[in-house]
Protein backbone atom coordinates (compact mmCIF):
# COMPACT_ATOMS: atom_id res chain seq x y z
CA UNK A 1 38.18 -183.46 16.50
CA UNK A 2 41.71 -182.42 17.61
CA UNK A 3 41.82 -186.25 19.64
CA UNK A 4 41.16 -188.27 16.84
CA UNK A 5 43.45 -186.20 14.87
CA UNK A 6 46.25 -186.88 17.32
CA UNK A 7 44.35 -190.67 17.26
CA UNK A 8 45.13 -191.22 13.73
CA UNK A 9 48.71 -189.40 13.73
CA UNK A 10 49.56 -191.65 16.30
CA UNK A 11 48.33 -194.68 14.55
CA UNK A 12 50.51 -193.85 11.40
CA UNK A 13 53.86 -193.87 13.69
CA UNK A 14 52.72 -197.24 15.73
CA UNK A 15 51.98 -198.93 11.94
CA UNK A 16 54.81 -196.98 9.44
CA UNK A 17 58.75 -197.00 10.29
CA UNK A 18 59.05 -194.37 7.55
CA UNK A 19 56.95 -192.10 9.01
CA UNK A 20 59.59 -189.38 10.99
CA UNK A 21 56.90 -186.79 12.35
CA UNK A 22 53.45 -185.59 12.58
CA UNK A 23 54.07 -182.84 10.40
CA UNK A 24 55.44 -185.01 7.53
CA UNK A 25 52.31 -187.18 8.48
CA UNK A 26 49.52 -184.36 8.30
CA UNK A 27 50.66 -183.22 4.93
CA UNK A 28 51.88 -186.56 2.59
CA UNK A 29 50.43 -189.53 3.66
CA UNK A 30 47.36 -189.96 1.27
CA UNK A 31 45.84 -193.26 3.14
CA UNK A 32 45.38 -190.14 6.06
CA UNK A 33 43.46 -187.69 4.03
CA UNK A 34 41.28 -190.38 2.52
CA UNK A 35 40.09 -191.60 5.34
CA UNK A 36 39.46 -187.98 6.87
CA UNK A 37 37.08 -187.34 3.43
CA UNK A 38 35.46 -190.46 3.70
CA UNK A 39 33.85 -189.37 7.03
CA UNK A 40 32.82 -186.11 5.81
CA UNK A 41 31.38 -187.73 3.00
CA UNK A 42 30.06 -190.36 5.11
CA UNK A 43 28.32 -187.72 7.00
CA UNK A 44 26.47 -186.72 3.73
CA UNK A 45 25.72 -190.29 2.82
CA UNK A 46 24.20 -190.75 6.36
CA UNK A 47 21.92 -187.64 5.88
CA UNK A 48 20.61 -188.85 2.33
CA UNK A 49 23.18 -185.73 0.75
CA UNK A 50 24.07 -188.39 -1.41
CA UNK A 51 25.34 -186.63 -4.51
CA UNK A 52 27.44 -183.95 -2.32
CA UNK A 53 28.65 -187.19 -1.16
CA UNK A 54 30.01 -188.48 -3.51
CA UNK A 55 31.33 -185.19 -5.14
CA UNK A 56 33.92 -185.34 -1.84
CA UNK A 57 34.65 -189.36 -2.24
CA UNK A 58 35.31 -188.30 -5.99
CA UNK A 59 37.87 -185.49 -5.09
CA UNK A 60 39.26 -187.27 -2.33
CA UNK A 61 39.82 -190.14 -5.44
CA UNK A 62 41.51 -187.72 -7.79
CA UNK A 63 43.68 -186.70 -4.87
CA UNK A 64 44.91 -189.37 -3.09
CA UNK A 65 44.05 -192.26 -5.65
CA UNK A 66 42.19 -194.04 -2.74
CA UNK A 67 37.93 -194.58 -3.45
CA UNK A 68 36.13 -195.09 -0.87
CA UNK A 69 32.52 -195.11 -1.41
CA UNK A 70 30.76 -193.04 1.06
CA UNK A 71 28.47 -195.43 1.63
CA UNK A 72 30.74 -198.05 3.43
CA UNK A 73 30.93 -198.57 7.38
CA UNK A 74 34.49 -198.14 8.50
CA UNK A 75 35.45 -198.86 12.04
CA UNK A 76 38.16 -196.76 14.08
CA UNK A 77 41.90 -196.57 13.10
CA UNK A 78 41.88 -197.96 9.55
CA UNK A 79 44.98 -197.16 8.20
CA UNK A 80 45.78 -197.67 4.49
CA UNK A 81 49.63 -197.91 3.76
CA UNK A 82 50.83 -196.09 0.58
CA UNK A 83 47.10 -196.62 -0.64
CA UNK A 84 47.24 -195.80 -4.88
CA UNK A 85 44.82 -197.85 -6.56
CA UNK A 86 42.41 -199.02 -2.81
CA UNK A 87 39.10 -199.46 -3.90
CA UNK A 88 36.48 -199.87 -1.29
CA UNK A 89 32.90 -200.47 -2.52
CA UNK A 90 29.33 -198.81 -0.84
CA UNK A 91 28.15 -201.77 1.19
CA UNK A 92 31.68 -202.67 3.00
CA UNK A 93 31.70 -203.33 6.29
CA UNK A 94 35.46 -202.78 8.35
CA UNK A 95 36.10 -203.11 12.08
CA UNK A 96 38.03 -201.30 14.49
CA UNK A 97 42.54 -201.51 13.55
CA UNK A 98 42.33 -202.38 10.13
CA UNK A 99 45.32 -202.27 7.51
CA UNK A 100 44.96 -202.26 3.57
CA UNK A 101 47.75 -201.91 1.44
CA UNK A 102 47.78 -200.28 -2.03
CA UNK A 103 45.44 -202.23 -4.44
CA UNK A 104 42.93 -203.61 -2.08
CA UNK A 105 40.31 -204.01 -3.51
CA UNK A 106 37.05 -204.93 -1.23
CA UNK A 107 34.30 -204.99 -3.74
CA UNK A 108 31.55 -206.86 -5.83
CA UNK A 109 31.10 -209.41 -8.22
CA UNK A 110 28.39 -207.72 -10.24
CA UNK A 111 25.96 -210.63 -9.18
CA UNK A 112 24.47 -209.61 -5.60
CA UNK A 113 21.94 -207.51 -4.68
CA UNK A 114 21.63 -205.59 -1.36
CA UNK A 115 24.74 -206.43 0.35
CA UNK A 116 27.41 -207.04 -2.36
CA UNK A 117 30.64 -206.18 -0.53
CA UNK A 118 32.87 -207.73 2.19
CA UNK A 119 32.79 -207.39 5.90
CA UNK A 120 35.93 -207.10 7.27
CA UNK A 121 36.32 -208.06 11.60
CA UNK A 122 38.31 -206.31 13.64
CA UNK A 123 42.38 -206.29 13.42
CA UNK A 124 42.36 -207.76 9.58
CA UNK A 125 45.38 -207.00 7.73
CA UNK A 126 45.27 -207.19 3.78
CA UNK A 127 48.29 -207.44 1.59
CA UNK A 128 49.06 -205.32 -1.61
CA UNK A 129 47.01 -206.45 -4.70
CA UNK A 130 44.53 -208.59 -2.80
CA UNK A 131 41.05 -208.82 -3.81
CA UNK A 132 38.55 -209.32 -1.30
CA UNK A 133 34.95 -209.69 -3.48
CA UNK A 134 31.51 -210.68 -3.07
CA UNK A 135 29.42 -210.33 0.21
CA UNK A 136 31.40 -212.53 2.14
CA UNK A 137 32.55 -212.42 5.86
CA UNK A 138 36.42 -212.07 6.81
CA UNK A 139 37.04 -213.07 10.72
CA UNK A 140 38.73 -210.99 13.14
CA UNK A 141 42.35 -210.99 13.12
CA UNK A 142 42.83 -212.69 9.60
CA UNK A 143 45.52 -211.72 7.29
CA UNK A 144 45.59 -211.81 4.02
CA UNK A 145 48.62 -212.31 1.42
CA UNK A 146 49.55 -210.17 -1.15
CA UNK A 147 47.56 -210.35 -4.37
CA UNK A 148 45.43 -213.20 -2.52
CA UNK A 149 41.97 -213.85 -4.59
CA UNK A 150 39.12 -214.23 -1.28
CA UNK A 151 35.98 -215.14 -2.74
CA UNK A 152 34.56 -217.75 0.39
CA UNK A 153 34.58 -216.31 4.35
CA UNK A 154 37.47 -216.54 5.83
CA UNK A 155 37.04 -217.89 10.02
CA UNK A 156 38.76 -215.73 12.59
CA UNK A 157 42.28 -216.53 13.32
CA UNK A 158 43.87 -217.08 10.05
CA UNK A 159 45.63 -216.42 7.23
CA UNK A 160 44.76 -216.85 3.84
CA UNK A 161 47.05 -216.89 0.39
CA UNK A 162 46.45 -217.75 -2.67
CA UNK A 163 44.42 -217.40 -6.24
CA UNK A 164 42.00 -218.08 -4.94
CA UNK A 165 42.82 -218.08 -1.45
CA UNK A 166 43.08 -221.02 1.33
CA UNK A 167 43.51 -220.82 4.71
CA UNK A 168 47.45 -221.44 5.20
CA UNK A 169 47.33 -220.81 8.50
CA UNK A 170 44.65 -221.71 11.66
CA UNK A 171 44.10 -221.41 14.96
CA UNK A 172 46.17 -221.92 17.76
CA UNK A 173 49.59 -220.28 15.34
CA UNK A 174 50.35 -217.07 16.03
CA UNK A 175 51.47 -214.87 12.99
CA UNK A 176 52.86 -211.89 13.93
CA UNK A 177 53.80 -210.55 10.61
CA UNK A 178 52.90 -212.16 7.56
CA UNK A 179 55.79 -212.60 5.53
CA UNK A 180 54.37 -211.50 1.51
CA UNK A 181 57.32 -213.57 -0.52
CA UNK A 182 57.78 -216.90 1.15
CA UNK A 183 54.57 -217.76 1.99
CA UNK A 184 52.72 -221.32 0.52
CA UNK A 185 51.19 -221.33 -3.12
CA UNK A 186 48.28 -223.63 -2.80
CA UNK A 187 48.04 -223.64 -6.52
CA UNK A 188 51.55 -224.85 -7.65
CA UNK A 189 51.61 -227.65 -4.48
CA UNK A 190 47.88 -229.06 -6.12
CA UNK A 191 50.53 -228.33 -9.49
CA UNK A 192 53.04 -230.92 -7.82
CA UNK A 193 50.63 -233.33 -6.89
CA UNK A 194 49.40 -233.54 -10.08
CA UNK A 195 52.92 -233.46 -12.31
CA UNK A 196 53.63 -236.76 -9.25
CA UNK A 197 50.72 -238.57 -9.78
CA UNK A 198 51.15 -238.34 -14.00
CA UNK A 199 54.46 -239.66 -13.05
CA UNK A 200 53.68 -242.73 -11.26
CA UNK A 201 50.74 -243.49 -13.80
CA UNK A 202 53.00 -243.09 -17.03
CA UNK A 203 55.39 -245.04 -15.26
CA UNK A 204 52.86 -247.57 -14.69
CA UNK A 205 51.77 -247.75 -18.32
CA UNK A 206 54.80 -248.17 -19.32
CA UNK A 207 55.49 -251.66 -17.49
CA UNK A 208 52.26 -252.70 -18.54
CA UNK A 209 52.97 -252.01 -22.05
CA UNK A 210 56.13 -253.89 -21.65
CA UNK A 211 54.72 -256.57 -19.95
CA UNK A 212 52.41 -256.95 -22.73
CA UNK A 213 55.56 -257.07 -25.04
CA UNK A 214 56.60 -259.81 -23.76
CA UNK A 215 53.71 -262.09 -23.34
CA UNK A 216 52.63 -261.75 -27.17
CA UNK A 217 56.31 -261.31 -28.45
CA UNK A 218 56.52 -264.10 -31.94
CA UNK A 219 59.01 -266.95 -31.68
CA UNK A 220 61.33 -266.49 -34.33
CA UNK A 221 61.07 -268.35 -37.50
C-alpha cells in the first residue's frame, strides 16, 4: 500500500512542474484521490458489490469532479492532470503511464452493446476537451490534441488532431511534447482546398462566359 502510495506521489512530481511536495500532493490534487477511489470501488465491482460500488465512484465524483466508472480496467500510473469534468465510462480499457487532462471524455456512443468504450495502449497522452468514443482501439504511445473528436482506432505511434481526428503525425517522428495551439487543423486545410478549387473553377467560368461573348457578339447596325 505505502509503495504505490510513494508510486503515485512520485508520478505526480515526474508529470506536474507545479507540484512542490508530497504533502501538497496527498491533500489537493483531485486526479490523485480519484484514482485511489476508483480501485476501492473497483474492488467492489470485481466482487459483484456493485451498488457499494458505485456509491464510492459517486462520492469520489462529487469530490473531485472526476467519474470513473468502477467498472473500467485501468493500468498502473494513470495520472489525470487538473481532472474537472474526466469522464471515464464502465467498459474502458487503459494501459500502464497514461495521462488525461480535464474533460476527457472516454465513453460511448449510445449504439454498442457489450464493449462500448475505448481501449487506451500503454503511454497514451490525451489533451484537454478530447473525446475519445465508441469501442474503438487507441495504439500505444499515441497522443491526442486538445478537444480532438476520435471516433476510428488510432495505430500506435501517432498523433491525432482534429474534429474528427486524423493522424497528423506517424511513425518514424518522434513527438516529445505535443504542442495543443499550433498544431494542423485538418478541417480548415480540406476548408482551403475547397475555397482554391471554387477559385480556379469560377475563374474558369468566367473566360468561358466571355469567350462566349465574343463569338455570338451582333455586328452593329
Amino acid at each position: 500500500m505505502f509503495r504505490r502510495l510513494k508510486e503515485d506521489i512520485a508520478l505526480v512530481k515526474e508529470k506536474d512542474p507545479a507540484a512542490k511536495n508530497g504533502l501538497e500532493i496527498l491533500f489537493t490534487y483531485s486526479g490523485l484521490k480519484a484514482v485511489w477511489s476508483y480501485r476501492v470501488a473497483h474492488w467492489f465491482y470485481r466482487h459483484k458489490q456493485f451498488t457499494i460500488a458505485r456509491i464510492i465512484s459517486q462520492r469520489a465524483r462529487n469530490k473531485t469532479g472526476i467519474e470513473i466508472h468502477p467498472g473500467a480496467q485501468i493500468g498502473s500510473r494513470l495520472f489525470i492532470d487538473h481532472g474537472m469534468g474526466v469522464v471515464i465510462g464502465e467498459t474502458t480499457i487503459i494501459g500502464d503511464d497514461c495521462l488525461l487532462y480535464q474533460g476527457v471524455t472516454l465513453g460511448g456512443t449510445g449504439k454498442d452493446k457489450g464493449k462500448r468504450h475505448p481501449t487506451l495502449g500503454n503511454n497514451v497522452m490525451v489533451g484537454a476537451g478530447a473525446k475519445v468514443l465508441g469501442p474503438i482501439e487507441i495504439g500505444d504511445n499515441v497522443k491526442i490534441a486538445a478537444n480532438a473528436v476520435v471516433l476510428k482506432p488510432i495505430p500506435a505511434n501517432c498523433t491525432a488532431v482534429g474534429v474528427p481526428a486524423r493522424v497528423a503525425v506517424r511513425d518514424g517522428v518522434k513527438v516529445d511534447q505535443l504542442d495543443h495551439v499550433h498544431y494542423p487543423d485538418p478541417t480548415m486545410q480540406d476548408i482551403t482546398e475547397l475555397r482554391t478549387g471554387m477559385d480556379k473553377l469560377r475563374h474558369e467560368v468566367d473566360f468561358l462566359e466571355h469567350q462566349y461573348e465574343l463569338e455570338h457578339e451582333r455586328p452593329a447596325e
